[in-house]
C-alpha atoms as a PDB file:
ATOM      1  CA  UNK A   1     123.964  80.572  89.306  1.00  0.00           C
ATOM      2  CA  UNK A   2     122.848  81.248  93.057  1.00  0.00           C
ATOM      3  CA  UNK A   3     119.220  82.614  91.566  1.00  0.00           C
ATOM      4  CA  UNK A   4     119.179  79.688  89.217  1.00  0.00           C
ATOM      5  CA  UNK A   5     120.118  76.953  92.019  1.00  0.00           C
ATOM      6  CA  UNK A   6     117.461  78.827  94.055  1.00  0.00           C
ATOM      7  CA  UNK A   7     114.548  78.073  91.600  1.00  0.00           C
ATOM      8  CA  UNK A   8     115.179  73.989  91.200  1.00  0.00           C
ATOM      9  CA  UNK A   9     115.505  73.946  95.637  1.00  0.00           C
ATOM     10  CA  UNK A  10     111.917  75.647  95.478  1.00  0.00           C
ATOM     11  CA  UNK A  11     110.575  73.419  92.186  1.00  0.00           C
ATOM     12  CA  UNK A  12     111.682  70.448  93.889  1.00  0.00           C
ATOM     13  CA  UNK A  13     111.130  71.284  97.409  1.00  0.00           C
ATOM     14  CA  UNK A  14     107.428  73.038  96.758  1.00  0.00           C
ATOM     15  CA  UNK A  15     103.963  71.306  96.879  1.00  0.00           C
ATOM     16  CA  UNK A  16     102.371  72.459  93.769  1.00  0.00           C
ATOM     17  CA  UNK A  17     102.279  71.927  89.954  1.00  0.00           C
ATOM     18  CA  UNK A  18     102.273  75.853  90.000  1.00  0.00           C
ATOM     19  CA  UNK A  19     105.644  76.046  91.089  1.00  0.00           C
ATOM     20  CA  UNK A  20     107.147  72.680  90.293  1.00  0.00           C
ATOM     21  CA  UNK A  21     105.949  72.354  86.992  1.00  0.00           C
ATOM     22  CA  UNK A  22     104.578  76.060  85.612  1.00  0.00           C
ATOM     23  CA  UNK A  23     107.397  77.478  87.805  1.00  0.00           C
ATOM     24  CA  UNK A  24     105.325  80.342  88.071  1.00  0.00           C
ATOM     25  CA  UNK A  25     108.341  82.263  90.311  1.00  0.00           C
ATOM     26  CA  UNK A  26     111.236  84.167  90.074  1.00  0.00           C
ATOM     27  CA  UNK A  27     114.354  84.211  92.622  1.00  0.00           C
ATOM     28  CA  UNK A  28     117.033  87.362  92.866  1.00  0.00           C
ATOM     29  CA  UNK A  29     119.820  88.899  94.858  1.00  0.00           C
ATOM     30  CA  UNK A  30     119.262  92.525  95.890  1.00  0.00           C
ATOM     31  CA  UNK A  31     122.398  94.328  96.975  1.00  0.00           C
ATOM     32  CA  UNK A  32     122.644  96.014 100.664  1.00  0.00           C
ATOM     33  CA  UNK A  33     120.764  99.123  98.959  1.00  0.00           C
ATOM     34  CA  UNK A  34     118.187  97.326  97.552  1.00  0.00           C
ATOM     35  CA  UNK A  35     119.080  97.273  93.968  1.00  0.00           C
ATOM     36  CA  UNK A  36     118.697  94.073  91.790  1.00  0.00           C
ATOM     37  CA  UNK A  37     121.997  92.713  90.694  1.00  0.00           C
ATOM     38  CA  UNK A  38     120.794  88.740  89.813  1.00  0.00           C
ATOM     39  CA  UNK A  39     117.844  87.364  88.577  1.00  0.00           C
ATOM     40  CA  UNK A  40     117.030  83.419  87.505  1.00  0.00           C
ATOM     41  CA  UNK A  41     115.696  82.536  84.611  1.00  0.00           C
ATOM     42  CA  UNK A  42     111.985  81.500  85.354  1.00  0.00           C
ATOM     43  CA  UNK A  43     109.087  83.723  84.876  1.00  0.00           C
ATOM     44  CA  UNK A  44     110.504  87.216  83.648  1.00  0.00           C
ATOM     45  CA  UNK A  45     106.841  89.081  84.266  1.00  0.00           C
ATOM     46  CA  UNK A  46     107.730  89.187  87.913  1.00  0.00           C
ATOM     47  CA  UNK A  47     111.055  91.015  86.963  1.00  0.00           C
ATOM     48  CA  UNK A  48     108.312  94.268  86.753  1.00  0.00           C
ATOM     49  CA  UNK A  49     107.107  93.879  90.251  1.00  0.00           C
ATOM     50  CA  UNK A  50     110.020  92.743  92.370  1.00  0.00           C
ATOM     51  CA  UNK A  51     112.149  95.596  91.950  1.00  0.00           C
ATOM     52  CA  UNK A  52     109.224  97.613  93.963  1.00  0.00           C
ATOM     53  CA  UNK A  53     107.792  94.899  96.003  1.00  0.00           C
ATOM     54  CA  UNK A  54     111.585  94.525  97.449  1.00  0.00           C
ATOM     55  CA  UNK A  55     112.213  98.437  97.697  1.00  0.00           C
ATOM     56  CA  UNK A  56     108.705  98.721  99.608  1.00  0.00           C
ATOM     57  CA  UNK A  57     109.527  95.444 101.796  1.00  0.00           C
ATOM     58  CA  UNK A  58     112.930  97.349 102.961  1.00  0.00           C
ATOM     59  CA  UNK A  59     111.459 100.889 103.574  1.00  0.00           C
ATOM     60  CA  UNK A  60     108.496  99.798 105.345  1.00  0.00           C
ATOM     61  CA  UNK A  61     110.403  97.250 107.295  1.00  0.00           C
ATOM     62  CA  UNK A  62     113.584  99.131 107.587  1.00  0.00           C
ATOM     63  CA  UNK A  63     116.778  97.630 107.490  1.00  0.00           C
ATOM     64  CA  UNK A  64     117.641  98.639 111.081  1.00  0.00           C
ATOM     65  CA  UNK A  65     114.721  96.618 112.051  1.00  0.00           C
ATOM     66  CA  UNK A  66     115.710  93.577 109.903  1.00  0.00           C
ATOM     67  CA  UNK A  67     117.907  91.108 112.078  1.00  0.00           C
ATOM     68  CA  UNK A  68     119.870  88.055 111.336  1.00  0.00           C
ATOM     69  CA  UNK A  69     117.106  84.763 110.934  1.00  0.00           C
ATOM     70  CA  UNK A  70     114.309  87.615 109.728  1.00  0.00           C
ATOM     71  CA  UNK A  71     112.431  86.677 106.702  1.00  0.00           C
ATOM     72  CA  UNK A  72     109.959  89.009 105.072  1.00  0.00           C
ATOM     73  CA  UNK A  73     106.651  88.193 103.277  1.00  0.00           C
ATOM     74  CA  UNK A  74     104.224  90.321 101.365  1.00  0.00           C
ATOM     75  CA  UNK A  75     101.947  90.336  98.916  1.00  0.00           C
ATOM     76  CA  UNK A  76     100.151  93.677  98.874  1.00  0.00           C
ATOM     77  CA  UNK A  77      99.549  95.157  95.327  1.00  0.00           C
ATOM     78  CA  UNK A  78      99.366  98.173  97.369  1.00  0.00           C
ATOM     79  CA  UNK A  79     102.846  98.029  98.089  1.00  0.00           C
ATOM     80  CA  UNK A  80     105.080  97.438  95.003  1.00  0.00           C
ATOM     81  CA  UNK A  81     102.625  96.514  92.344  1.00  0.00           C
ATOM     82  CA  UNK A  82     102.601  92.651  92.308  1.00  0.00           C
ATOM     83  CA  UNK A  83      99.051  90.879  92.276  1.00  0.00           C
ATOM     84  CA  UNK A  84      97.499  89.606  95.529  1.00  0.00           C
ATOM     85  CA  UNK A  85      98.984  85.530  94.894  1.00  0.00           C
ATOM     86  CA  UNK A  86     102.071  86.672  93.883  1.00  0.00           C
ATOM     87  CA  UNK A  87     104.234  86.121  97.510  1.00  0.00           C
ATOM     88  CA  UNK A  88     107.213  87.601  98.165  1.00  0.00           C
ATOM     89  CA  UNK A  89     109.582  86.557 100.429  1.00  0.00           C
ATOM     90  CA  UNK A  90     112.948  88.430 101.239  1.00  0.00           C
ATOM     91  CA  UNK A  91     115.865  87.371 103.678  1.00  0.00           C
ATOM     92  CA  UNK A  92     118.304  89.889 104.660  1.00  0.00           C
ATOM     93  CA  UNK A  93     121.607  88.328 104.770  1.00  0.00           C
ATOM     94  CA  UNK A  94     123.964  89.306 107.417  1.00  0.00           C
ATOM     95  CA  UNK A  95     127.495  89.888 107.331  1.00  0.00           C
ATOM     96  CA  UNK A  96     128.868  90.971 111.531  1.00  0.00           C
ATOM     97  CA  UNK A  97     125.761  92.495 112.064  1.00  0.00           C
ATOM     98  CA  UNK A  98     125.140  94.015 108.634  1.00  0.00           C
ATOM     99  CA  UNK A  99     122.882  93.670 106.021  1.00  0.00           C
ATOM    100  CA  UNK A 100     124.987  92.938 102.647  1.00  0.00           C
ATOM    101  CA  UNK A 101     122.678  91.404 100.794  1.00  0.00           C
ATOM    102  CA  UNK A 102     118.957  90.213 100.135  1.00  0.00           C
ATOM    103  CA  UNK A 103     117.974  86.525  99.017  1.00  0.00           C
ATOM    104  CA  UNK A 104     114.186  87.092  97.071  1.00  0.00           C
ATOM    105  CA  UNK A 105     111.722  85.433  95.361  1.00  0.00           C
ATOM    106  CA  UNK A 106     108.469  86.502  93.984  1.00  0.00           C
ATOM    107  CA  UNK A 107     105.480  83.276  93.641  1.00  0.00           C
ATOM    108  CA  UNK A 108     102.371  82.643  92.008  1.00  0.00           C
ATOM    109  CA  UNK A 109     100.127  80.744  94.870  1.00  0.00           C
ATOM    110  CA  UNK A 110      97.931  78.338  94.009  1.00  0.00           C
ATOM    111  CA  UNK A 111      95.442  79.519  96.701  1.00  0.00           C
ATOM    112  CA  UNK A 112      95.074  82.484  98.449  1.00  0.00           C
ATOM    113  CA  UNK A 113      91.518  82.918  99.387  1.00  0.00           C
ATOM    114  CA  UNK A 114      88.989  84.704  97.569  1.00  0.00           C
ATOM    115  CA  UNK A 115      86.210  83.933  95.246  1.00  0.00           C
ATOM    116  CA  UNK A 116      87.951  81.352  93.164  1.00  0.00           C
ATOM    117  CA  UNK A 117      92.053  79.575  93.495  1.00  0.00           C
ATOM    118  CA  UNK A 118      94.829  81.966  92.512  1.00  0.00           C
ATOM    119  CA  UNK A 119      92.764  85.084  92.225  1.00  0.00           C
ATOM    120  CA  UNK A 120      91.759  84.425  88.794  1.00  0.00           C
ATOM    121  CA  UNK A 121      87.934  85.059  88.128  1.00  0.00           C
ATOM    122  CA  UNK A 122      85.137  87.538  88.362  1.00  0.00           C
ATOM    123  CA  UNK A 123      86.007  89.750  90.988  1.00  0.00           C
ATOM    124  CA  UNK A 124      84.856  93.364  91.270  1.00  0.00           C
ATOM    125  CA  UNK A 125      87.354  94.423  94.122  1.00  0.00           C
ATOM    126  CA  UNK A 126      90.846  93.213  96.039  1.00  0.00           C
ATOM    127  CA  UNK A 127      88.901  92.251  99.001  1.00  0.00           C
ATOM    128  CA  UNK A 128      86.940  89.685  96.777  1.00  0.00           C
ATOM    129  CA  UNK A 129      90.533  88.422  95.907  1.00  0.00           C
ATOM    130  CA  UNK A 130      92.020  86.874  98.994  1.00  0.00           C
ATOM    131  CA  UNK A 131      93.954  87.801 101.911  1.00  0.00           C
ATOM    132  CA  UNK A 132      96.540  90.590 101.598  1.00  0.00           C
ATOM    133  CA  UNK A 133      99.816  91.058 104.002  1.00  0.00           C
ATOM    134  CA  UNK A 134     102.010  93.951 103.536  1.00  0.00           C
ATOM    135  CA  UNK A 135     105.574  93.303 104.668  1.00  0.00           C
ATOM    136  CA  UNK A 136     106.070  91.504 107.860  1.00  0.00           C
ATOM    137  CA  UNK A 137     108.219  88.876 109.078  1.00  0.00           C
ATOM    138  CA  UNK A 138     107.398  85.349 108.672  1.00  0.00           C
ATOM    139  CA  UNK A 139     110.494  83.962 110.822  1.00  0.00           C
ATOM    140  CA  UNK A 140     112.773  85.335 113.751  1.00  0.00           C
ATOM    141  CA  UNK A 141     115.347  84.676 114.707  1.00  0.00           C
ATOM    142  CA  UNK A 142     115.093  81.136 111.756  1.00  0.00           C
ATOM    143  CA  UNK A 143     112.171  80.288 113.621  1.00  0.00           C
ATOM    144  CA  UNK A 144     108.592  80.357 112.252  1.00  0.00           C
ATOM    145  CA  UNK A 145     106.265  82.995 113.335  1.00  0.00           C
ATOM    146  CA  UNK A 146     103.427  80.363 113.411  1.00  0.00           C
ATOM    147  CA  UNK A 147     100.730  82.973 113.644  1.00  0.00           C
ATOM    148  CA  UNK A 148     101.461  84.329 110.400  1.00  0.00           C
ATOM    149  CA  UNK A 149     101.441  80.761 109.028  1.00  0.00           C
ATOM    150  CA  UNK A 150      98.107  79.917 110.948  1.00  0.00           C
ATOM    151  CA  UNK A 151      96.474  83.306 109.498  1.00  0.00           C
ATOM    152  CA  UNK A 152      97.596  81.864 106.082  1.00  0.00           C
ATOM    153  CA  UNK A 153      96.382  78.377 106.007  1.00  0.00           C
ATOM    154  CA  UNK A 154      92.909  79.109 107.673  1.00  0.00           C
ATOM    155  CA  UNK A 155      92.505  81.540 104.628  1.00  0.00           C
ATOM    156  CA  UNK A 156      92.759  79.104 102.094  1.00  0.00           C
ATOM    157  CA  UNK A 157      91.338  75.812 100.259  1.00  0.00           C
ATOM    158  CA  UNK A 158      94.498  73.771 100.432  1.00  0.00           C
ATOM    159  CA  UNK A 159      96.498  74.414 103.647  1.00  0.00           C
ATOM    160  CA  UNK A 160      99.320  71.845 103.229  1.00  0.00           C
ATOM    161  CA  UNK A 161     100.031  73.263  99.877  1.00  0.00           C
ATOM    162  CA  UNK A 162     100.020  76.664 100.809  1.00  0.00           C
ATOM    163  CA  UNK A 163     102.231  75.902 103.581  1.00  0.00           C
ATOM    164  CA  UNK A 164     104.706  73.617 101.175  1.00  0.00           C
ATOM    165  CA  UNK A 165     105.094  76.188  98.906  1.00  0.00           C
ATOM    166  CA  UNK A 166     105.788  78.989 101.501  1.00  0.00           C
ATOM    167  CA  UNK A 167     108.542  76.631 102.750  1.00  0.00           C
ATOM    168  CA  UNK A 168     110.012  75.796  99.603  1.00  0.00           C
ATOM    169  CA  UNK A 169     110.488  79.931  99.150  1.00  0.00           C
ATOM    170  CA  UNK A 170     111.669  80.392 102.122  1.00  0.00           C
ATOM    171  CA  UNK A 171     114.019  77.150 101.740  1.00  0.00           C
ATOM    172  CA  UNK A 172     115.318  79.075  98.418  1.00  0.00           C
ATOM    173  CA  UNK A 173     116.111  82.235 100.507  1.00  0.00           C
ATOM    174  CA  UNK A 174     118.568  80.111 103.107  1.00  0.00           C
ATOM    175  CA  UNK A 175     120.356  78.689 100.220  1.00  0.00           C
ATOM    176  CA  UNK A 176     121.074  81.582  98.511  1.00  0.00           C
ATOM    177  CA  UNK A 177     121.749  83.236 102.236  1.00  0.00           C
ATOM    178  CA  UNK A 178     124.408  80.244 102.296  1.00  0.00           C
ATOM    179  CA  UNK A 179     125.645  80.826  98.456  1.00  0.00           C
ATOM    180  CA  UNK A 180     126.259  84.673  99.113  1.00  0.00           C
ATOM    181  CA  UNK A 181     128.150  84.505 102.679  1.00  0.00           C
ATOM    182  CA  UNK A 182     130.568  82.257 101.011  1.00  0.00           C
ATOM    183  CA  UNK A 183     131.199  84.764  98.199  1.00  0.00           C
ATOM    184  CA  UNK A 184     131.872  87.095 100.584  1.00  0.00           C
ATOM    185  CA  UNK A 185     134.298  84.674 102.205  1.00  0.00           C
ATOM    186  CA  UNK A 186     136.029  83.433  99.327  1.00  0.00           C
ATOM    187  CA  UNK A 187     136.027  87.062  97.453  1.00  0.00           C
ATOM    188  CA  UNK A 188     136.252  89.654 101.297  1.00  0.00           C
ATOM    189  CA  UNK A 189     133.047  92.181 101.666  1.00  0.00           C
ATOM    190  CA  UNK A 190     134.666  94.855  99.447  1.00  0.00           C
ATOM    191  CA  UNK A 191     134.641  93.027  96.596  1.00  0.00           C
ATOM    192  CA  UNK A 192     131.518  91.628  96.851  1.00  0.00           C
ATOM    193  CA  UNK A 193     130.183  95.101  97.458  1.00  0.00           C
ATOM    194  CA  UNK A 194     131.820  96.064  94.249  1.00  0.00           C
END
């Protein structure tokens, strides 16, 4: 229900008919390991790139480097297997200084650069697609990292949009964030873990 309450926050929090109305997305819960253990019911082709987009997120990142307020964004089909406008932003939840859980959704964006919107047309190479970030954080500390968001919007057609629908993701990832830490409270850490 978390992953499910995740998708309507970003469908009616997000900018664009692509996610609002396509609901070209998919939102999941990762375990402290990184394995999958929910998914929503949206668009179930991103179930095939998440799983690796979210293990390559955590290994590159490293959880020791993740803290409280971090959240994660990549995109690189490099780096998990998604393609370049499918977005994928991942919040470490935090349980006394512990990661015990990951909040993550996977989005089709309207824009991302390129020859033509949402990377679909003639291209002969990636580079001719749009811009490509591997993992890095997007907010400290639940603060924007505005450079990141300035590199984004200068890259693309419709800035506002863009910028909408990174906030509606990243919206998603706080509420599940919320949802999960009270599990934990109502249920204790063990078995949650379980």
């Amino acid at each position: 229900s978390t992953c499910e309450e995740m998708g309507v926050a970003m469908m009616r929090t997000s900018y664009s008919t692509m996610f609002n109305e396509a609901r070209d997305f998919s939102c999941g819960i990762f375990d402290r390991s990184g394995e999958m253990v929910a998914m929503g019911d949206f668009c179930p082709a991103h179930i095939g790139a998440i799983i690796h987009t979210v293990e390559w997120a955590i290994k590159e990142v490293g959880a020791a480097n993740m803290c409280p307020g971090d959240v994660i964004l990549h995109n690189d089909p490099y780096r998990g297997g998604c393609h370049l406008p499918e977005f994928m932003t991942l919040k470490p939840c935090f349980l006394n200084g512990a990661v015990v859980a990951y909040a993550v959704n996977i989005a089709h964006m309207t824009d991302i650069g390129g020859m033509v919107p949402a990377a679909f047309g003639d291209t002969r190479n990636i580079f001719q697609e749009g811009i490509r970030l591997p993992p890095l954080k997007i907010y400290r500390n639940d603060e924007e990292v505005e450079d990141i968001f300035n590199i984004i919007t200068s890259n693309v057609r419709t800035p506002e949009v863009s910028r909408g629908d990174l906030k509606a993701m990243i919206g998603s990832a706080y509420l599940a964030e919320r949802r999960i830490l009270g599990l934990i409270e109502r249920h204790g850490p063990e078995r949650f873990n379980e």
